[in-house]
PDB file of N, CA and C in Angstrom:
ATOM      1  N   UNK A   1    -100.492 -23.308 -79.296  1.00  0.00           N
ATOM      2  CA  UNK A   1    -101.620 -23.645 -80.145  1.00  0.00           C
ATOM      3  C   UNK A   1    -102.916 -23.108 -79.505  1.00  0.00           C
ATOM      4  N   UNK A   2    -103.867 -22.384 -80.243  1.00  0.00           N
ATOM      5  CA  UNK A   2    -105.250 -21.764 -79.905  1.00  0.00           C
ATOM      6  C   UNK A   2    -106.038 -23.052 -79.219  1.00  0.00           C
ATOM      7  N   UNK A   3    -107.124 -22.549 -78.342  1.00  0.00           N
ATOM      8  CA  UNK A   3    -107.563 -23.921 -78.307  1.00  0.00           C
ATOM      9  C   UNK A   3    -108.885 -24.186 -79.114  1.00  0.00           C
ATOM     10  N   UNK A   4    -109.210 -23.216 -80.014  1.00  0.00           N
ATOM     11  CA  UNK A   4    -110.372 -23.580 -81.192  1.00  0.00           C
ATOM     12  C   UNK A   4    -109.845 -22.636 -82.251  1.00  0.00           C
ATOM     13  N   UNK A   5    -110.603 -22.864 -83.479  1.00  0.00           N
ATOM     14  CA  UNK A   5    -110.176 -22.019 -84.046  1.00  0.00           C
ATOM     15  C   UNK A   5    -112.228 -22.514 -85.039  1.00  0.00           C
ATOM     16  N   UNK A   6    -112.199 -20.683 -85.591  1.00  0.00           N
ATOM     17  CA  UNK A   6    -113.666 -21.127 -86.026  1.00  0.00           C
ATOM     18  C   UNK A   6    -113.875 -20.264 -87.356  1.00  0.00           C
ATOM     19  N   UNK A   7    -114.957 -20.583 -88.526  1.00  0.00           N
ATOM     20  CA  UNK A   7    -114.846 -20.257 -89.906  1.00  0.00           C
ATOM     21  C   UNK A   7    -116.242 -19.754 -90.099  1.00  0.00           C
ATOM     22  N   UNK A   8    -116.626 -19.185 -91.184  1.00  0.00           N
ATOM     23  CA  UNK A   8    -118.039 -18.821 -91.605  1.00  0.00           C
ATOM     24  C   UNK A   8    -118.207 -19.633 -92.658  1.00  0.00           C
ATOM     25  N   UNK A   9    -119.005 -20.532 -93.217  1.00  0.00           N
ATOM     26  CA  UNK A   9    -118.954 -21.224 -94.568  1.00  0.00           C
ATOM     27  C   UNK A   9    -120.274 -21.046 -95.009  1.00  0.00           C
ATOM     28  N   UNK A  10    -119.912 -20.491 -96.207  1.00  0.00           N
ATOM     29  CA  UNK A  10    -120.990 -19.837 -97.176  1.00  0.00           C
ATOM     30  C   UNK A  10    -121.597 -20.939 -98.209  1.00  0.00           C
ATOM     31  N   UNK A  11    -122.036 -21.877 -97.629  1.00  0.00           N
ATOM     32  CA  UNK A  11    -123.074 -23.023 -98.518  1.00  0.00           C
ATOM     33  C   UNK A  11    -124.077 -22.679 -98.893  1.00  0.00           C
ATOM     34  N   UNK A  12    -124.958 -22.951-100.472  1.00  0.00           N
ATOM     35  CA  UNK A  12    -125.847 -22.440-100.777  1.00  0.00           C
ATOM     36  C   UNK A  12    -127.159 -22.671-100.356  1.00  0.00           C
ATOM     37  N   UNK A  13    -126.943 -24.142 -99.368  1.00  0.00           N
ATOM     38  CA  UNK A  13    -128.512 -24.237 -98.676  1.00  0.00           C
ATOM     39  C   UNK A  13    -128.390 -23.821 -97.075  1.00  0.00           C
ATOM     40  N   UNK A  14    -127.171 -23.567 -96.799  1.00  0.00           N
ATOM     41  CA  UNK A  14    -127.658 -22.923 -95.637  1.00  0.00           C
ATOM     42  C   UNK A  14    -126.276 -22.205 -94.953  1.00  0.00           C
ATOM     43  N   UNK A  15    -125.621 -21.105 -94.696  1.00  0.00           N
ATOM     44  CA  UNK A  15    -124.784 -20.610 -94.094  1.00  0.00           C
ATOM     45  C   UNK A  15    -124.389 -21.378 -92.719  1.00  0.00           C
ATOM     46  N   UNK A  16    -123.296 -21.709 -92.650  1.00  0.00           N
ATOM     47  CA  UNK A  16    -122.762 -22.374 -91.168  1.00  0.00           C
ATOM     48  C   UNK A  16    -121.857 -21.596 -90.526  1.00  0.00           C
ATOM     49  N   UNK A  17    -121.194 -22.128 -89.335  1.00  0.00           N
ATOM     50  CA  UNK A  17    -120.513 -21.707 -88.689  1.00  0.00           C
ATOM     51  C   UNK A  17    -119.727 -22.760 -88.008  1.00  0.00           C
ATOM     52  N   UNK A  18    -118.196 -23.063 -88.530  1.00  0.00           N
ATOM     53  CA  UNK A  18    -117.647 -24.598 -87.753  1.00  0.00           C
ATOM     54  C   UNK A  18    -116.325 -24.161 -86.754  1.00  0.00           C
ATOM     55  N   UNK A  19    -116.567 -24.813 -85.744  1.00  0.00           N
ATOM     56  CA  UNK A  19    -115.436 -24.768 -85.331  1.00  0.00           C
ATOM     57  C   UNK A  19    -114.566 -25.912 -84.989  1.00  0.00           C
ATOM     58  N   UNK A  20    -113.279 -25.955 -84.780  1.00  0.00           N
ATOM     59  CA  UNK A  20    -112.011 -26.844 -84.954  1.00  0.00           C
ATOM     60  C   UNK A  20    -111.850 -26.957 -83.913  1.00  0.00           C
ATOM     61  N   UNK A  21    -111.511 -28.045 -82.611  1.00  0.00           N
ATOM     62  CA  UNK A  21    -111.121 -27.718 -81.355  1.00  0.00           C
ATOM     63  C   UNK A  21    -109.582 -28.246 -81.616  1.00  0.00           C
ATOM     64  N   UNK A  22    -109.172 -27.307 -80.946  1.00  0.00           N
ATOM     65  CA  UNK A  22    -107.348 -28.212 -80.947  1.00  0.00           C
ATOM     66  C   UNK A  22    -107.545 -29.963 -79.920  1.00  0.00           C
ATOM     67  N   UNK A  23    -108.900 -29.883 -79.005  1.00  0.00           N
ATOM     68  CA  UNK A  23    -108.556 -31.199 -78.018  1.00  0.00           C
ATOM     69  C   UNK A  23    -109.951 -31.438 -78.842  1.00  0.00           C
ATOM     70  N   UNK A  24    -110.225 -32.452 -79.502  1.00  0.00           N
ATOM     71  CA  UNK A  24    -111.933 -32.740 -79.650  1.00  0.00           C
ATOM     72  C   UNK A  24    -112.235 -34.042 -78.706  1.00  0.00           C
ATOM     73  N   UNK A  25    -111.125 -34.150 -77.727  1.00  0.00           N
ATOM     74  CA  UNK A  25    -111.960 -34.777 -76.588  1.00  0.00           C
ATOM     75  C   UNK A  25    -113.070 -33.825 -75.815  1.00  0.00           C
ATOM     76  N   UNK A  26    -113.201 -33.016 -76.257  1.00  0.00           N
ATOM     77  CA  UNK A  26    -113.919 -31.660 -75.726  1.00  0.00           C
ATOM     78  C   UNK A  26    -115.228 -31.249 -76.666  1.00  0.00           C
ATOM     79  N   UNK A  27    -115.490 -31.929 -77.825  1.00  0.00           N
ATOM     80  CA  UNK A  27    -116.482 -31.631 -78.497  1.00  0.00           C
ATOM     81  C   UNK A  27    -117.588 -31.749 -77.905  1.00  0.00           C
ATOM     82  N   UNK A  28    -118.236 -32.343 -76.990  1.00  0.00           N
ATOM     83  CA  UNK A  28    -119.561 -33.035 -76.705  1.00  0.00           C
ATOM     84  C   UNK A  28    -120.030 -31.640 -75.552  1.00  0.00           C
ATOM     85  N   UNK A  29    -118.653 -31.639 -74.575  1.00  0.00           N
ATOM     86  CA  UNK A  29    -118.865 -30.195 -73.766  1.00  0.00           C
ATOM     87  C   UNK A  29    -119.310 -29.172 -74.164  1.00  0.00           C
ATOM     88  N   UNK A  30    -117.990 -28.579 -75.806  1.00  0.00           N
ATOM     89  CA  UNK A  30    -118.588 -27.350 -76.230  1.00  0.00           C
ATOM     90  C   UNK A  30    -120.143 -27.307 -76.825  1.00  0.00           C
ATOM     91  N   UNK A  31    -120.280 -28.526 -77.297  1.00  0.00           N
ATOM     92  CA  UNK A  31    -121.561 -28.440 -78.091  1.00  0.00           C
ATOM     93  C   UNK A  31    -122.698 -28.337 -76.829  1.00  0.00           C
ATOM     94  N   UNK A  32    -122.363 -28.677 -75.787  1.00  0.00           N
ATOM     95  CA  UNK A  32    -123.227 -28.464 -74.727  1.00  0.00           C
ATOM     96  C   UNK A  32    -122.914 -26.812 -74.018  1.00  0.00           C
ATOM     97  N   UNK A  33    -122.268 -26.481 -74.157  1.00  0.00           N
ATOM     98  CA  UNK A  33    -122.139 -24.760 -73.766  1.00  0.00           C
ATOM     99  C   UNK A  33    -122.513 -24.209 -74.744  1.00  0.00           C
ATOM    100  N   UNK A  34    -122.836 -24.482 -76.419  1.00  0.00           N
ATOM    101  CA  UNK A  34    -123.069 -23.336 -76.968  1.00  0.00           C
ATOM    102  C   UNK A  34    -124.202 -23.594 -77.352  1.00  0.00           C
ATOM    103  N   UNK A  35    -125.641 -24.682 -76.547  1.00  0.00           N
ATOM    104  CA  UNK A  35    -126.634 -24.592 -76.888  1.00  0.00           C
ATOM    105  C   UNK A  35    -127.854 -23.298 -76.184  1.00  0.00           C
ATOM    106  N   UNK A  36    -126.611 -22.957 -75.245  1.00  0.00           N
ATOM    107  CA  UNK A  36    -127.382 -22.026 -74.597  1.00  0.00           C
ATOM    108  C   UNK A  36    -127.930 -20.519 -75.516  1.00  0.00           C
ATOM    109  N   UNK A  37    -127.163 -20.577 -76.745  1.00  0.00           N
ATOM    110  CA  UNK A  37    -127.730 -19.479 -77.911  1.00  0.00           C
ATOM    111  C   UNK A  37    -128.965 -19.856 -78.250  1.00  0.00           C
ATOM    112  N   UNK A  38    -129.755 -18.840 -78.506  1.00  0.00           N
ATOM    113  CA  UNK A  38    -131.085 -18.970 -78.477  1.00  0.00           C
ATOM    114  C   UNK A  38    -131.682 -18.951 -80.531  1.00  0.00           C
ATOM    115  N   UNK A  39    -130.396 -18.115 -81.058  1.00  0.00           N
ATOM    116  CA  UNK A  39    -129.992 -18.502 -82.468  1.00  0.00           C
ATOM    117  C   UNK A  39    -129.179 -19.438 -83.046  1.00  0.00           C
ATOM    118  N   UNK A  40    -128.755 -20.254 -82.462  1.00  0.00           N
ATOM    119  CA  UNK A  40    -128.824 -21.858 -82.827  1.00  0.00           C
ATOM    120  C   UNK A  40    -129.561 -22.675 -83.393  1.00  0.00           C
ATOM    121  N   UNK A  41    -130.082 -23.134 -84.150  1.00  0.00           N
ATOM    122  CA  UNK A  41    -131.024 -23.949 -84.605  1.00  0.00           C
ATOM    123  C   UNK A  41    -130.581 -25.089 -84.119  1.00  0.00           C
ATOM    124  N   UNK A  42    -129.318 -26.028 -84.797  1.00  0.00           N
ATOM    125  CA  UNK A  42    -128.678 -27.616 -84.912  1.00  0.00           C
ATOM    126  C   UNK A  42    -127.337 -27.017 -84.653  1.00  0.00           C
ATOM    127  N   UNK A  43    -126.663 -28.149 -84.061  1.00  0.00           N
ATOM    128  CA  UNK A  43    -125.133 -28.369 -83.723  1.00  0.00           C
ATOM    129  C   UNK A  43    -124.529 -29.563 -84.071  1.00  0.00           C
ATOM    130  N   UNK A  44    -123.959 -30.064 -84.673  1.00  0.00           N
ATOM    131  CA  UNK A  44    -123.643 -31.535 -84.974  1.00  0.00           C
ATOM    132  C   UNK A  44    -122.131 -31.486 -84.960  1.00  0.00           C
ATOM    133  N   UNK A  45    -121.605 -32.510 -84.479  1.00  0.00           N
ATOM    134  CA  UNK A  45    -120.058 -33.156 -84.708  1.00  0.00           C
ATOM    135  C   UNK A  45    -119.914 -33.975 -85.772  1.00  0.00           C
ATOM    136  N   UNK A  46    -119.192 -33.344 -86.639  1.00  0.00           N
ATOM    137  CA  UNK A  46    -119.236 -33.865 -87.850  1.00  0.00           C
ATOM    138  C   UNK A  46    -117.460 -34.572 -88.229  1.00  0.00           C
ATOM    139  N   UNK A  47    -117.087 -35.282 -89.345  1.00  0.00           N
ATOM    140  CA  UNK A  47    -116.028 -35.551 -89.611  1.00  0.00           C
ATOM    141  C   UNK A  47    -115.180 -34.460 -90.416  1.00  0.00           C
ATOM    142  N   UNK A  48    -114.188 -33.715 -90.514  1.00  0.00           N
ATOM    143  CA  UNK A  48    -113.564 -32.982 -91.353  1.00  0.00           C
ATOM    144  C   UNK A  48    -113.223 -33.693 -92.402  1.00  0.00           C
ATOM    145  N   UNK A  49    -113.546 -32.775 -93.689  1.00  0.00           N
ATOM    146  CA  UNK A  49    -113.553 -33.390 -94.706  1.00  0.00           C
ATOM    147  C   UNK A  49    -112.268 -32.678 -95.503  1.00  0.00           C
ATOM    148  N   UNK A  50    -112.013 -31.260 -94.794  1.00  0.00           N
ATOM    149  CA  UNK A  50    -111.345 -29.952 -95.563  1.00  0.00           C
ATOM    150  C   UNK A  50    -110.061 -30.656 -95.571  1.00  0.00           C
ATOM    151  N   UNK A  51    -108.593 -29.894 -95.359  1.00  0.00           N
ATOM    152  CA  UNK A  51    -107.328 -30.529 -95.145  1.00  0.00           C
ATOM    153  C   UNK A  51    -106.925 -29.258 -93.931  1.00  0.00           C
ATOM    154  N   UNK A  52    -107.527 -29.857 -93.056  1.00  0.00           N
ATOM    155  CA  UNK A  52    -107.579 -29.193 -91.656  1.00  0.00           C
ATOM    156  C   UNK A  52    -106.246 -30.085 -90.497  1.00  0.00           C
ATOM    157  N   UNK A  53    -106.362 -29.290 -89.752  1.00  0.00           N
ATOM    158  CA  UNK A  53    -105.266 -30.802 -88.601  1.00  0.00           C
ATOM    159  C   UNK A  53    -106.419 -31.305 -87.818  1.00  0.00           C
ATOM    160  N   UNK A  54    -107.803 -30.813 -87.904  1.00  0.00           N
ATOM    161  CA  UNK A  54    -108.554 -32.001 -86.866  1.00  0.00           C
ATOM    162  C   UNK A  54    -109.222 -32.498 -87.740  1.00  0.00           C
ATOM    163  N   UNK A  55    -109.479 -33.498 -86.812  1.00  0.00           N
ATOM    164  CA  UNK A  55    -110.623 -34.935 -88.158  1.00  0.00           C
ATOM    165  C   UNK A  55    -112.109 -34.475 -87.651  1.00  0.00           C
ATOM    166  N   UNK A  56    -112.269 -33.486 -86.866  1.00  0.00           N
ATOM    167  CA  UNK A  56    -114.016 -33.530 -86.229  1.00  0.00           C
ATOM    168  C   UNK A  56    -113.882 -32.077 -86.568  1.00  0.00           C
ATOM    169  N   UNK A  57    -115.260 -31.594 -86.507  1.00  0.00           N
ATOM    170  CA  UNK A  57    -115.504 -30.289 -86.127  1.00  0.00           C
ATOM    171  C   UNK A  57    -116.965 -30.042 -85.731  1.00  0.00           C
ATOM    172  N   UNK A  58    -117.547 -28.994 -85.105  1.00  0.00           N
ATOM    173  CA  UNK A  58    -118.773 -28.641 -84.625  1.00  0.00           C
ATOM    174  C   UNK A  58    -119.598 -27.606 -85.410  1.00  0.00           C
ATOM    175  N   UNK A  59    -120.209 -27.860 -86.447  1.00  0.00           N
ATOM    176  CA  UNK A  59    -120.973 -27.563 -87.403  1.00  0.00           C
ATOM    177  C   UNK A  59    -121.848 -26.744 -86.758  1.00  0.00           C
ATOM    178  N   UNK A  60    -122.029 -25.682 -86.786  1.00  0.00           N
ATOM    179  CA  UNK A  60    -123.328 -25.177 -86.298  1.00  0.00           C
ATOM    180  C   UNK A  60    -124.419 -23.961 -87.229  1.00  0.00           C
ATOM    181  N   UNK A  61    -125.368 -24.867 -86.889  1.00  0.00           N
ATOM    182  CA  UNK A  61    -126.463 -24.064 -87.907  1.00  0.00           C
ATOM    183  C   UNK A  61    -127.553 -22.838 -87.331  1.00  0.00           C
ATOM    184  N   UNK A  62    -127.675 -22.104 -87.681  1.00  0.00           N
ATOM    185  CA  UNK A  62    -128.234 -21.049 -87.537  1.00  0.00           C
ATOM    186  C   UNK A  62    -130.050 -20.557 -87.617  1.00  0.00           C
ATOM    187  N   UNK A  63    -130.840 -20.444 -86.512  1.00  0.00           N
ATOM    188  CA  UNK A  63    -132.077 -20.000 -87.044  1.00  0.00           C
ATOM    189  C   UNK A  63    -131.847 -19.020 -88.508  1.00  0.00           C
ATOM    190  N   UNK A  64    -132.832 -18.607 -88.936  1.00  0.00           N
ATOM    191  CA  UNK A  64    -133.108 -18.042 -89.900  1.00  0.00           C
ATOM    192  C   UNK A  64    -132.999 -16.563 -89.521  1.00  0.00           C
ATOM    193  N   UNK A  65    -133.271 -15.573 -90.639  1.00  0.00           N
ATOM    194  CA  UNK A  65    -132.640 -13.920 -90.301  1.00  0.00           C
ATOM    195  C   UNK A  65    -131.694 -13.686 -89.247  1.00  0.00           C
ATOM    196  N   UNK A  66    -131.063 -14.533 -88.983  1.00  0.00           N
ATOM    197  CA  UNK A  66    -129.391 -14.249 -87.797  1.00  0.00           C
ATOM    198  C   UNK A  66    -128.883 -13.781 -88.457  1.00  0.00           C
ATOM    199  N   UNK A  67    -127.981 -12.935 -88.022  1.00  0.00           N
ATOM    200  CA  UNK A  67    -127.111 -12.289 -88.428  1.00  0.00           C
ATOM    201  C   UNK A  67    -125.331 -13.324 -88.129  1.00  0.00           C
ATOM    202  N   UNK A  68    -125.039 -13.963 -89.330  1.00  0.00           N
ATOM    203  CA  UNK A  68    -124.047 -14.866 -89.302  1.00  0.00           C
ATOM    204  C   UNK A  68    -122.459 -14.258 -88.546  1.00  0.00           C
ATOM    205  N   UNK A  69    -121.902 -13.049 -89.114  1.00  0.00           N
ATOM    206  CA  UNK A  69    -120.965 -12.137 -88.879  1.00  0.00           C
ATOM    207  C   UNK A  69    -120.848 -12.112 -86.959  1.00  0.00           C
ATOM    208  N   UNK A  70    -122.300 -11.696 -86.803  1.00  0.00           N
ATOM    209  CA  UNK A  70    -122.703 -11.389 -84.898  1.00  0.00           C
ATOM    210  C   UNK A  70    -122.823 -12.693 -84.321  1.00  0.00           C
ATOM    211  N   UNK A  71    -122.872 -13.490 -84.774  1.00  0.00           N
ATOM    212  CA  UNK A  71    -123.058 -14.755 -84.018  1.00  0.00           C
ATOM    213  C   UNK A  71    -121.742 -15.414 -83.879  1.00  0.00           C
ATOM    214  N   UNK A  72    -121.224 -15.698 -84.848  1.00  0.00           N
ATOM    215  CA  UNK A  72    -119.244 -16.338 -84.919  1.00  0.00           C
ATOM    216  C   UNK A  72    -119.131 -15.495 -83.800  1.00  0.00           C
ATOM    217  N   UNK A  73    -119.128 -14.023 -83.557  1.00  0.00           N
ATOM    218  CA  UNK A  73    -118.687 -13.096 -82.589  1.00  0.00           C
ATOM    219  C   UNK A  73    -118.894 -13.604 -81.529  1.00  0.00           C
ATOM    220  N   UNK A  74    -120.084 -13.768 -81.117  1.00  0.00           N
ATOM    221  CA  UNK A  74    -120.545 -13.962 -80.074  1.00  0.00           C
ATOM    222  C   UNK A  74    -120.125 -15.726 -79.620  1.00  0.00           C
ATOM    223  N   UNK A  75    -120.498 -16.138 -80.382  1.00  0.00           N
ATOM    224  CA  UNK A  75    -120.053 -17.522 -79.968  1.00  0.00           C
ATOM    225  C   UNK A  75    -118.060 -18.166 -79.963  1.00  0.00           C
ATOM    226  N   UNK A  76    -117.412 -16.882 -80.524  1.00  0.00           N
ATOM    227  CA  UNK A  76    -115.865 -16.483 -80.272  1.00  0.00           C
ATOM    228  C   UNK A  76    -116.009 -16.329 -78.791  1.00  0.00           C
ATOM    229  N   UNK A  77    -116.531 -15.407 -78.502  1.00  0.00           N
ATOM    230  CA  UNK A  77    -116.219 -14.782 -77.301  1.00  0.00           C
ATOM    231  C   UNK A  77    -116.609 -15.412 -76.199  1.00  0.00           C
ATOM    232  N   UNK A  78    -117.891 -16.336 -76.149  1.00  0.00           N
ATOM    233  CA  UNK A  78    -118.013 -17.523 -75.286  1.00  0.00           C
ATOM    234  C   UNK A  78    -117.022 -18.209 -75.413  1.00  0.00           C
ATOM    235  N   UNK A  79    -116.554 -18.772 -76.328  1.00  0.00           N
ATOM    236  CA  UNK A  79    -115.327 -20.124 -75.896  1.00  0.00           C
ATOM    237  C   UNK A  79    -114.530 -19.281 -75.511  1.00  0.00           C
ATOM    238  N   UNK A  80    -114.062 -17.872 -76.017  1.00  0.00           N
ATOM    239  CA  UNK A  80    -112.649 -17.512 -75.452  1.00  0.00           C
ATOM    240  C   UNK A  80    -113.099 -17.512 -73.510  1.00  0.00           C
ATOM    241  N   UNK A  81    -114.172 -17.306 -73.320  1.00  0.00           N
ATOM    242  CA  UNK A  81    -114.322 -17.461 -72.011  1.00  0.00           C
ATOM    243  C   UNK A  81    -114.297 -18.727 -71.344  1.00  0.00           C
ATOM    244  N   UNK A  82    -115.354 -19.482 -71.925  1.00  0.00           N
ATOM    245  CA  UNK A  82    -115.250 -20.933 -71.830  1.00  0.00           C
ATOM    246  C   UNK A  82    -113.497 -21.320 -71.162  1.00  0.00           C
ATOM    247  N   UNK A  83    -113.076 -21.014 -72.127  1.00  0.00           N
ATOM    248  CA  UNK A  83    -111.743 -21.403 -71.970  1.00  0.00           C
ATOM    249  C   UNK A  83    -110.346 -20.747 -71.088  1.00  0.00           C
ATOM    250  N   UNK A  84    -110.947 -19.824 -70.836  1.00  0.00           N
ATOM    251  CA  UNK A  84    -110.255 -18.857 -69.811  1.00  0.00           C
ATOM    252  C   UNK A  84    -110.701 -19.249 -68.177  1.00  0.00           C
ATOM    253  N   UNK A  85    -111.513 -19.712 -68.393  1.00  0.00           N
ATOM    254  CA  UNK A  85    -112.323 -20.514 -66.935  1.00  0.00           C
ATOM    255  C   UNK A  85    -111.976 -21.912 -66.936  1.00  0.00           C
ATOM    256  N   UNK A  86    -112.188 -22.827 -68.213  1.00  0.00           N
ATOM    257  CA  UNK A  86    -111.067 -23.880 -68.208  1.00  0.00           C
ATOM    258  C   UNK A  86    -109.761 -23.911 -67.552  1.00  0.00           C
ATOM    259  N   UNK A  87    -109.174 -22.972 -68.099  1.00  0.00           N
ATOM    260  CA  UNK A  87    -107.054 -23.009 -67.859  1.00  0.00           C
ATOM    261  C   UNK A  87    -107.456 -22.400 -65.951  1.00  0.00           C
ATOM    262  N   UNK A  88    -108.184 -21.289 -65.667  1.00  0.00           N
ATOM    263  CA  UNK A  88    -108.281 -21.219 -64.731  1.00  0.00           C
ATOM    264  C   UNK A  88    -108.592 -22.437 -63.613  1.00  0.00           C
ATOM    265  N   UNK A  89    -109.306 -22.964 -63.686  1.00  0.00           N
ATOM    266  CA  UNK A  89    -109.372 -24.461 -62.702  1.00  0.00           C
ATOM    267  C   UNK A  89    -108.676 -24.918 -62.578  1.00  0.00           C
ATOM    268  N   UNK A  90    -108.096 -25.518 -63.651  1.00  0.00           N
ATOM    269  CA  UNK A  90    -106.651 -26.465 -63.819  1.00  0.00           C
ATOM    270  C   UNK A  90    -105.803 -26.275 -62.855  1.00  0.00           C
TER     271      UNK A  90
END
């Protein structure tokens, strides 16, 4: 099993970006590693509402003129690190 998995959601008041953690004993961490984006606006832990396998996810909202596509990217590629430095400690 991945240990996040993450979506683009095209809402009409504001484009998001959520991600799923497979452990959301881990939500409070990631949301604290990915405030370091400087195109972040808000991050919230929210309840899943979709028909997902997790009940939480990490909502994240976007300053304005971001580029939505480059940011999922970028914020992919942090957790895949995030998490490659995780399993590494262990």
């Amino acid at each position: 099993m991945l240990p996040f998995r993450s979506e683009i959601r095209n809402s009409p008041s504001q484009p998001t970006i959520k991600i799923f953690l497979s452990d959301e004993s881990l939500d409070e961490r990631i949301k604290k590693h990915l405030e370091h984006f400087e195109e972040i606006e808000d991050i919230e832990i929210r309840e899943s509402v979709e028909q997902t396998e997790s009940t939480e996810n990490l909502t994240i909202f976007l300053k304005d003129d971001v580029d939505i596509r480059k940011m999922k990217s970028s914020i992919d590629s942090s957790l895949w690190w995030y998490f490659e430095e995780d399993l590494v400690d262990e």
